[in-house]
C-alpha atoms as a PDB file:
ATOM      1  CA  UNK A   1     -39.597  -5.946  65.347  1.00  0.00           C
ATOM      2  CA  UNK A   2     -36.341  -6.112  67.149  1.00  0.00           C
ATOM      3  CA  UNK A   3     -36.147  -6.547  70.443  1.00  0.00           C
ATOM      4  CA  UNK A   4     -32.305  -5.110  70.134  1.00  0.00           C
ATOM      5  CA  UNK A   5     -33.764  -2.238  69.007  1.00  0.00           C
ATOM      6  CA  UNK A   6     -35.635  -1.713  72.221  1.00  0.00           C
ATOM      7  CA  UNK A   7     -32.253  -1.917  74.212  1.00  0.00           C
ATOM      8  CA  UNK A   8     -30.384   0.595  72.126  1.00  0.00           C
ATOM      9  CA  UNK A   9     -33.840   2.818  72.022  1.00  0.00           C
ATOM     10  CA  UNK A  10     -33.910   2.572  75.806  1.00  0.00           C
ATOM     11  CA  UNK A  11     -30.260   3.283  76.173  1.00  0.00           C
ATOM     12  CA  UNK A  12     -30.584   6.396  74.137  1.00  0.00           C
ATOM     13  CA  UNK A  13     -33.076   7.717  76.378  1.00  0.00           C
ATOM     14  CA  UNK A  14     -31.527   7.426  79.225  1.00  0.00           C
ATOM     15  CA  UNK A  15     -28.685   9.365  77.959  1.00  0.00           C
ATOM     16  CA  UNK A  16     -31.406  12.069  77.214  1.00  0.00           C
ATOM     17  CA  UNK A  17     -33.070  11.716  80.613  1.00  0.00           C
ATOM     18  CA  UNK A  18     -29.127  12.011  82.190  1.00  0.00           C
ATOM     19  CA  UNK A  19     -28.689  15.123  80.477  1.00  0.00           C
ATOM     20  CA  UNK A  20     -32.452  17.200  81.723  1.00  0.00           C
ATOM     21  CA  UNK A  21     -32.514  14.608  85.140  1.00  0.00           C
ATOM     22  CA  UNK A  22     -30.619  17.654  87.288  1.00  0.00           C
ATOM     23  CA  UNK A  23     -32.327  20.563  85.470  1.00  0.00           C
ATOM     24  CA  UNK A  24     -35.101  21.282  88.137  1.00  0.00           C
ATOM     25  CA  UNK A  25     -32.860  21.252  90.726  1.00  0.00           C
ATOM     26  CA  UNK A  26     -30.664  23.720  89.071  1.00  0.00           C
ATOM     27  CA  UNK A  27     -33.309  26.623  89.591  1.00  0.00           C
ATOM     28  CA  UNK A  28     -31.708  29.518  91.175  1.00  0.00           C
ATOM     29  CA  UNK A  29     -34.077  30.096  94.534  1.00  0.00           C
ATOM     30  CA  UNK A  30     -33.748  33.878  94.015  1.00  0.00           C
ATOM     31  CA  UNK A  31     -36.114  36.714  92.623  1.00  0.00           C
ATOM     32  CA  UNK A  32     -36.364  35.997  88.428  1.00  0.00           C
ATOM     33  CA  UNK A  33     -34.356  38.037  86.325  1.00  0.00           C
ATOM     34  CA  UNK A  34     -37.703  39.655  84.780  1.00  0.00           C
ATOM     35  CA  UNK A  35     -38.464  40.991  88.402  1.00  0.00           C
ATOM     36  CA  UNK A  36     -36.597  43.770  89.395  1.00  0.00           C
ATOM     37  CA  UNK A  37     -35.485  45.243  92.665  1.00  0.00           C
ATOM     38  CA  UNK A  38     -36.431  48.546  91.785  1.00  0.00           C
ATOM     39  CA  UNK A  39     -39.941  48.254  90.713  1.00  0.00           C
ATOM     40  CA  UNK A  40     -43.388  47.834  92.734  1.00  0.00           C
ATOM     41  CA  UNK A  41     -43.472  44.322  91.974  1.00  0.00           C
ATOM     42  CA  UNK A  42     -44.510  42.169  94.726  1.00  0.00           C
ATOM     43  CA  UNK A  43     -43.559  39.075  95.299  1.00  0.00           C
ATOM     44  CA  UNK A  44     -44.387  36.250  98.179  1.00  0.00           C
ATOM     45  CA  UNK A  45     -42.559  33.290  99.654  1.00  0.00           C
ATOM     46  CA  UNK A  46     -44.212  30.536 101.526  1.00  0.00           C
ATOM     47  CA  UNK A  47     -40.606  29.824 102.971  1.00  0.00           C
ATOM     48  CA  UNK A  48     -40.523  33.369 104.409  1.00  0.00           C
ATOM     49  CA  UNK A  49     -44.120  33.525 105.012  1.00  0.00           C
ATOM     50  CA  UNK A  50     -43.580  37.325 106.107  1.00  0.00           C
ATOM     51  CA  UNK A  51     -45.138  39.039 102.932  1.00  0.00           C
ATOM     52  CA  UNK A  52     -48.869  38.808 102.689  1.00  0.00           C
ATOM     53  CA  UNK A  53     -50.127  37.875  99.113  1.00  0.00           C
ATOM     54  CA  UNK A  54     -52.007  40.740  96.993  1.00  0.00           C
ATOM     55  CA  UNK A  55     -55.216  39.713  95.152  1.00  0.00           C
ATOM     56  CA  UNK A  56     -53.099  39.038  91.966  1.00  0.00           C
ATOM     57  CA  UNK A  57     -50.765  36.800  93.930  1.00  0.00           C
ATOM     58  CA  UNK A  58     -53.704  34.866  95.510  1.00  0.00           C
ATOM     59  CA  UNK A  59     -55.505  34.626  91.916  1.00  0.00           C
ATOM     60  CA  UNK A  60     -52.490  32.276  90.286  1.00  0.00           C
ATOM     61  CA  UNK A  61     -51.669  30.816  93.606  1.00  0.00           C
ATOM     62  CA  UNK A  62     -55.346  29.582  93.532  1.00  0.00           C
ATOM     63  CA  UNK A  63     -55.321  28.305  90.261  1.00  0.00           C
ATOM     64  CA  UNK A  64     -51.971  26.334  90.329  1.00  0.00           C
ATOM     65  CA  UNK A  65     -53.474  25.580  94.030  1.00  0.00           C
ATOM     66  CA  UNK A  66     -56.466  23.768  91.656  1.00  0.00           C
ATOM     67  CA  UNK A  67     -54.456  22.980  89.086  1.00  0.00           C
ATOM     68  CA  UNK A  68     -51.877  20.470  91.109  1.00  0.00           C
ATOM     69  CA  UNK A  69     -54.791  19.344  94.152  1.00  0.00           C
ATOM     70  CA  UNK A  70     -55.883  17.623  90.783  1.00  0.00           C
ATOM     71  CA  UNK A  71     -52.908  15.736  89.810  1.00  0.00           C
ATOM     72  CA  UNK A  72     -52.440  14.792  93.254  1.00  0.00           C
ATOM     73  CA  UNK A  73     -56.174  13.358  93.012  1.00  0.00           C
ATOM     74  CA  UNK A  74     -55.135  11.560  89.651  1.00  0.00           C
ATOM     75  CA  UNK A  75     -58.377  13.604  88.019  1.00  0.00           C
ATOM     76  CA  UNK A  76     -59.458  11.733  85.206  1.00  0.00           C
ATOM     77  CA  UNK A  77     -58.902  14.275  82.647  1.00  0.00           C
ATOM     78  CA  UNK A  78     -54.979  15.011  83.213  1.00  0.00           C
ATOM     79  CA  UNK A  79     -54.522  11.331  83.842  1.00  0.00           C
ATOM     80  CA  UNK A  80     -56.212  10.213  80.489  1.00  0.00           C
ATOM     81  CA  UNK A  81     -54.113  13.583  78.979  1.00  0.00           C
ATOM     82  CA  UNK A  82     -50.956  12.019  80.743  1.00  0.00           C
ATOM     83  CA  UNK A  83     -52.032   8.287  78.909  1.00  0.00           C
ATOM     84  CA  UNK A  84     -52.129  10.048  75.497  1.00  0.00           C
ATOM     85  CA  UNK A  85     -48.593  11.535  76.158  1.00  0.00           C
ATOM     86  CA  UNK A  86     -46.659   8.567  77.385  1.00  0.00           C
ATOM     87  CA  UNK A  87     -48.665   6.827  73.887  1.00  0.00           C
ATOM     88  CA  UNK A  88     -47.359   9.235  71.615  1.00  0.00           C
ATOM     89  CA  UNK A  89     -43.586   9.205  73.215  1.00  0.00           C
ATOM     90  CA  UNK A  90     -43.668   5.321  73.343  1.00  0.00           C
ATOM     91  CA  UNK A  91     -44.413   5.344  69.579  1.00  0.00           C
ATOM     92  CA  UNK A  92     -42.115   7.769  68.667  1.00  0.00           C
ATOM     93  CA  UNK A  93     -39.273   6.442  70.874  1.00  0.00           C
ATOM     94  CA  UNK A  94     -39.931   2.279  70.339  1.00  0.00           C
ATOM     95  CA  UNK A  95     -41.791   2.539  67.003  1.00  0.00           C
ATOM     96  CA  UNK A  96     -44.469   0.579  68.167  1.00  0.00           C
ATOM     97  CA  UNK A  97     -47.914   1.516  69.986  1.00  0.00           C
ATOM     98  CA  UNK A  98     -48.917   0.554  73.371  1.00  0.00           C
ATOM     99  CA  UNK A  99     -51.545  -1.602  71.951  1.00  0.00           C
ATOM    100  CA  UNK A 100     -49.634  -3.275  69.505  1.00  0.00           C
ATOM    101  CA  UNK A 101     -46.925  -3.940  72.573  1.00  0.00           C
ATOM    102  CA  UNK A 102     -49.947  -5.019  74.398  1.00  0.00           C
ATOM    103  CA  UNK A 103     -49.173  -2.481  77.323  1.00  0.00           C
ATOM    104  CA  UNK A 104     -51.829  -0.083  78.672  1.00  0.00           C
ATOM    105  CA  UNK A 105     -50.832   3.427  78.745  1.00  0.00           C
ATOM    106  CA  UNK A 106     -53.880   4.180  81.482  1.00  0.00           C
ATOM    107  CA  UNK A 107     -51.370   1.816  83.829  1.00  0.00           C
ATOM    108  CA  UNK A 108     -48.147   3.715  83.394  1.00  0.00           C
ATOM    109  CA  UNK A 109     -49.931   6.894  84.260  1.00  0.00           C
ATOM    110  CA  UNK A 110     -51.329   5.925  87.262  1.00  0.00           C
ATOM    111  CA  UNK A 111     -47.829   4.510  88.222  1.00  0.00           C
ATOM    112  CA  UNK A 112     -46.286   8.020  87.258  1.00  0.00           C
ATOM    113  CA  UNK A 113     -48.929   9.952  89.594  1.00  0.00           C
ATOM    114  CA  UNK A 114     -48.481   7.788  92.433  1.00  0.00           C
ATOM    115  CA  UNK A 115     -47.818   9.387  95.423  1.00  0.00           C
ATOM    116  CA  UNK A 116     -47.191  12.728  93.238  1.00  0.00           C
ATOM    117  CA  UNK A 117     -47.027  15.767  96.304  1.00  0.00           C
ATOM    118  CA  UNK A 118     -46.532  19.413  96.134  1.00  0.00           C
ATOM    119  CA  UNK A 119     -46.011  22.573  97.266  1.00  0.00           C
ATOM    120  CA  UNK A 120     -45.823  26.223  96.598  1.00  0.00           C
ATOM    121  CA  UNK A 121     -42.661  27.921  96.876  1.00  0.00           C
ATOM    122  CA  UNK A 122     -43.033  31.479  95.718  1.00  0.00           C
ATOM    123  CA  UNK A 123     -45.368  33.769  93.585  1.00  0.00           C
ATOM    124  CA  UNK A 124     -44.474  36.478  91.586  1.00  0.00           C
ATOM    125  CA  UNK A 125     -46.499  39.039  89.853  1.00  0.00           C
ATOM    126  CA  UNK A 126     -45.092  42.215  87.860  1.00  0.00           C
ATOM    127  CA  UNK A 127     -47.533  43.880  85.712  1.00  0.00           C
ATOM    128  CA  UNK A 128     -49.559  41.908  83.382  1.00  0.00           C
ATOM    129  CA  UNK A 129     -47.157  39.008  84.147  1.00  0.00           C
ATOM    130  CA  UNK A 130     -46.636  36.362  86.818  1.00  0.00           C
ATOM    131  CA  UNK A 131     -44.866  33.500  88.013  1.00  0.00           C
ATOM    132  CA  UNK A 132     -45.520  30.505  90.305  1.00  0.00           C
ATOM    133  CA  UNK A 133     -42.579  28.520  91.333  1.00  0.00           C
ATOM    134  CA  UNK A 134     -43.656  24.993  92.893  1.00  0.00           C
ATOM    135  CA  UNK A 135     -41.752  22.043  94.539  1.00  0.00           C
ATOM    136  CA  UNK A 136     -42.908  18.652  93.338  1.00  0.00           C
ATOM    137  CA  UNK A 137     -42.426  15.072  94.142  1.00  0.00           C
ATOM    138  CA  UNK A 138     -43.181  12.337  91.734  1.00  0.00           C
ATOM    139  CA  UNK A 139     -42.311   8.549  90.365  1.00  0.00           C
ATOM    140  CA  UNK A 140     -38.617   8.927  88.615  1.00  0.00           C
ATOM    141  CA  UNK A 141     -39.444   7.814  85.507  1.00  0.00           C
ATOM    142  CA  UNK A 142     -35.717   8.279  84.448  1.00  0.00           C
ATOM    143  CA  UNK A 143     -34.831   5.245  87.036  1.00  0.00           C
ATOM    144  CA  UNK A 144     -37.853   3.121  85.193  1.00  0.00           C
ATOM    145  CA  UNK A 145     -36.343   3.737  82.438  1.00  0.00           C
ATOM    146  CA  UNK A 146     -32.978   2.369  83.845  1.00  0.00           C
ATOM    147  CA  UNK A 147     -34.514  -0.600  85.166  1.00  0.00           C
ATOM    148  CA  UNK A 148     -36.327  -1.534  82.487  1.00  0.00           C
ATOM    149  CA  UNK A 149     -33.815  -1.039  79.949  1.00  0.00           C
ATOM    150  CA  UNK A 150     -31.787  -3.291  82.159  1.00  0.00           C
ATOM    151  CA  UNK A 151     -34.422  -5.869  81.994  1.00  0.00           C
ATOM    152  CA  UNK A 152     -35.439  -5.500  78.267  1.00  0.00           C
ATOM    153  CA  UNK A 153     -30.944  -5.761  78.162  1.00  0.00           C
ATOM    154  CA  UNK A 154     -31.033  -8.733  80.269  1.00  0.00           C
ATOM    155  CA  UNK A 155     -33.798 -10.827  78.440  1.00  0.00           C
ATOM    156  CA  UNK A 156     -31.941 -10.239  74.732  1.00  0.00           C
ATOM    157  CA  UNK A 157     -29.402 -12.368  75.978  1.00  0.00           C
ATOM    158  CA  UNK A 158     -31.146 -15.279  76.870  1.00  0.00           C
ATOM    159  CA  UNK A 159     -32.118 -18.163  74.290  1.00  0.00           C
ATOM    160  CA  UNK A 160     -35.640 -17.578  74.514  1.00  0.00           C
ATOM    161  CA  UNK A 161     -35.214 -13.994  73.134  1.00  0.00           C
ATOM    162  CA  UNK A 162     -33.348 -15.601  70.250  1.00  0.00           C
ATOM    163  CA  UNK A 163     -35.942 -18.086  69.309  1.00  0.00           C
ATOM    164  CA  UNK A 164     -39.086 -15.913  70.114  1.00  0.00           C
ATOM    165  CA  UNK A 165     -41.643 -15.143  67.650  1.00  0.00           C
ATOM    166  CA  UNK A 166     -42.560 -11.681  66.550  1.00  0.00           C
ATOM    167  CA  UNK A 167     -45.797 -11.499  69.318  1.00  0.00           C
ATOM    168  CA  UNK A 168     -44.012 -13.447  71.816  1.00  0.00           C
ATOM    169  CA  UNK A 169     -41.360 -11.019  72.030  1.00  0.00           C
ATOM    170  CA  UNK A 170     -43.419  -8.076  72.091  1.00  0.00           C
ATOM    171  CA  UNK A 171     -45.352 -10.338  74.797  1.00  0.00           C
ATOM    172  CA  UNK A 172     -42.222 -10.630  76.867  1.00  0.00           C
ATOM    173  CA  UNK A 173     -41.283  -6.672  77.010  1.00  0.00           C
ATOM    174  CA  UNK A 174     -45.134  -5.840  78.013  1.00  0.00           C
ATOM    175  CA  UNK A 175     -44.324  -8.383  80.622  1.00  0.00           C
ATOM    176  CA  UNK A 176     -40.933  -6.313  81.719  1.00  0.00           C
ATOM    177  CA  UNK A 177     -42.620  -3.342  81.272  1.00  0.00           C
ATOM    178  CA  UNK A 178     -45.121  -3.688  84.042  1.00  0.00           C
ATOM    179  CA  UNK A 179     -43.013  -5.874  86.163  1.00  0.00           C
ATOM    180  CA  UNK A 180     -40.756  -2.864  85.965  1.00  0.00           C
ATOM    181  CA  UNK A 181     -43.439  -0.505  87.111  1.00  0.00           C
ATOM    182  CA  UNK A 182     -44.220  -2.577  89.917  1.00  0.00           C
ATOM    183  CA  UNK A 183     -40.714  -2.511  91.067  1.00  0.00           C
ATOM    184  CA  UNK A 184     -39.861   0.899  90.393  1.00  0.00           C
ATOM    185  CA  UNK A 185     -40.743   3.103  93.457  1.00  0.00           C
ATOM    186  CA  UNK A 186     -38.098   5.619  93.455  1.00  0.00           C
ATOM    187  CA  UNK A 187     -39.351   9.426  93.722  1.00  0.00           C
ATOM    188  CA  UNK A 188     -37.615  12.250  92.635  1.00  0.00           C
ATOM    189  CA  UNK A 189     -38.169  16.040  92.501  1.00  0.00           C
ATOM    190  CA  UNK A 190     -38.384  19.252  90.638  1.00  0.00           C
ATOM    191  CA  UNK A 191     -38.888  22.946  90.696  1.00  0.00           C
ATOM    192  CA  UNK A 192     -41.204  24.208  87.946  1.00  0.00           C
ATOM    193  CA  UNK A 193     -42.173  27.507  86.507  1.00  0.00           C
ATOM    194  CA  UNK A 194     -45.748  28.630  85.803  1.00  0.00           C
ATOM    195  CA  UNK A 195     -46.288  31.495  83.629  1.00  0.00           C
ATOM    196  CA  UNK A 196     -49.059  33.567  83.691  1.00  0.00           C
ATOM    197  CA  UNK A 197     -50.412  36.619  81.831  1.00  0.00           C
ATOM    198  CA  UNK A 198     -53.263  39.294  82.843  1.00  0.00           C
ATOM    199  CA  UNK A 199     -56.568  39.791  80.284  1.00  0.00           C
ATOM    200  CA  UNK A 200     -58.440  41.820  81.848  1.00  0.00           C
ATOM    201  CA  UNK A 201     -58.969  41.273  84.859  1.00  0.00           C
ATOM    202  CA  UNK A 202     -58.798  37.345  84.898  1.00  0.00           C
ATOM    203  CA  UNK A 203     -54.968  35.538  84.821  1.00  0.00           C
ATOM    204  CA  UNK A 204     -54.561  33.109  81.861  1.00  0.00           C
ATOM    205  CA  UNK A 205     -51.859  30.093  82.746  1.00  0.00           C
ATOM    206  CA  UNK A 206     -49.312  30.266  79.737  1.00  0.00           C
ATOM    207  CA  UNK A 207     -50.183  26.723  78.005  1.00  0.00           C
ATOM    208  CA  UNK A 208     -46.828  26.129  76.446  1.00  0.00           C
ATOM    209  CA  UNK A 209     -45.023  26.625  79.508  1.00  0.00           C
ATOM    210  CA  UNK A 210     -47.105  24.238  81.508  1.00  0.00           C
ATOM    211  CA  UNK A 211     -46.796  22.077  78.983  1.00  0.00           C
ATOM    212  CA  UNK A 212     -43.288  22.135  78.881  1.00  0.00           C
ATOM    213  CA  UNK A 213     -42.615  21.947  83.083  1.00  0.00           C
ATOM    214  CA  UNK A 214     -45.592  18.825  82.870  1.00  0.00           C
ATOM    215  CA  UNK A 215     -43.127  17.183  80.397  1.00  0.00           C
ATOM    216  CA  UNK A 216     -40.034  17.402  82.567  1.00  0.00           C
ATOM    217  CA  UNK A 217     -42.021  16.479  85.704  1.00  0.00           C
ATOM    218  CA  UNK A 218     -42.964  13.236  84.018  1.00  0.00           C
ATOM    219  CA  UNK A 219     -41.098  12.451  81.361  1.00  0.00           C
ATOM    220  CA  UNK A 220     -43.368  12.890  78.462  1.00  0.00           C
ATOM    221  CA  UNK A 221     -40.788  13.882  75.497  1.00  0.00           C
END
């Protein structure tokens, strides 16, 4: 265990986080390329408000609707889902479980849906295929990362880091870790895609792309 290695691990994801940080907010607002202008495609804006939503727009509006009243509830499912996440990235990342670090994952996920809020921007729907563009507001994980890095930084220098045990270094960066969380209140935002597909009659959210929006809304890599 190395609590250098921590430092440079942090550092490295920060870089990371730097690099996707501005990627919701480079969403282009307009129509998406696979809707076109020529087709009966419908689409609605709750910025415009002037277009009334078709029963295909109202089916994945409702879902998402459902889908994001629960995060902002901290339902116990996504949360624990959210836990398992930030467990498997903290291994991968720091090489080292949240156990064996002595942190608990359940903690960090309820910081990271804190005062999570929402709102629908736009549905689209052309054929078997739709889209539901949402606004979100969460914890910026990718400043908790800066701060704790910084602290993690700060406490290699000191003697005690030199002449600390194997547990009572680990010790020391659970420590940091949830003093960091407890000082980290910055919020930040994104614009995520939804994907949906028709079966039938019923819409089917696209798994991998929630997935892959939940893991840039949070930070779960």
């Amino acid at each position: 265990f190395s609590v250098l290695m921590i430092v440079f691990t942090v550092a490295v994801m920060m870089i990371g986080f730097g690099a996707v940080s501005t990627m919701g907010s480079d969403y282009d607002d307009s129509v998406p390329a696979h809707v076109s202008s020529s087709n009966d495609s419908s689409s609605w804006s709750a910025a415009g408000g002037a277009v009334d939503m078709d029963k295909d727009q109202q089916a994945v509006y409702d879902q998402v609707t459902v889908l994001f009243d629960g995060i902002v509830a901290k339902d116990a499912k996504f949360k624990d889902e959210l836990s398992e996440e930030y467990g498997e990235s903290f291994e991968q990342n720091f090489g080292a479980t949240y156990a064996e670090m002595g942190i608990d994952p359940s903690a960090f996920a309820e910081w990271a849906l804190t005062d999570f809020s929402y709102s629908i921007d736009s549905v689209f729907v052309e054929g078997d295929m739709a889209t539901v563009y949402v606004d979100t507001t969460e914890r910026d994980t990718f400043q908790f990362l800066m701060n704790f890095g910084d602290a993690v930084a700060a406490y290699s220098q000191t003697i005690d880091a030199d002449t600390a045990s194997d547990s009572d270094a680990r010790a020391k960066v659970a420590e940091l870790f949830s003093q960091t969380m407890a000082d980290t209140a910055e919020m930040t935002t994104y614009f995520a895609a939804f994907d949906f597909k028709k079966q039938g009659d019923a819409w089917v959210i696209d798994e991998d792309s929630a997935e892959e929006e939940f893991d840039y809304m949070f930070g779960t890599f």
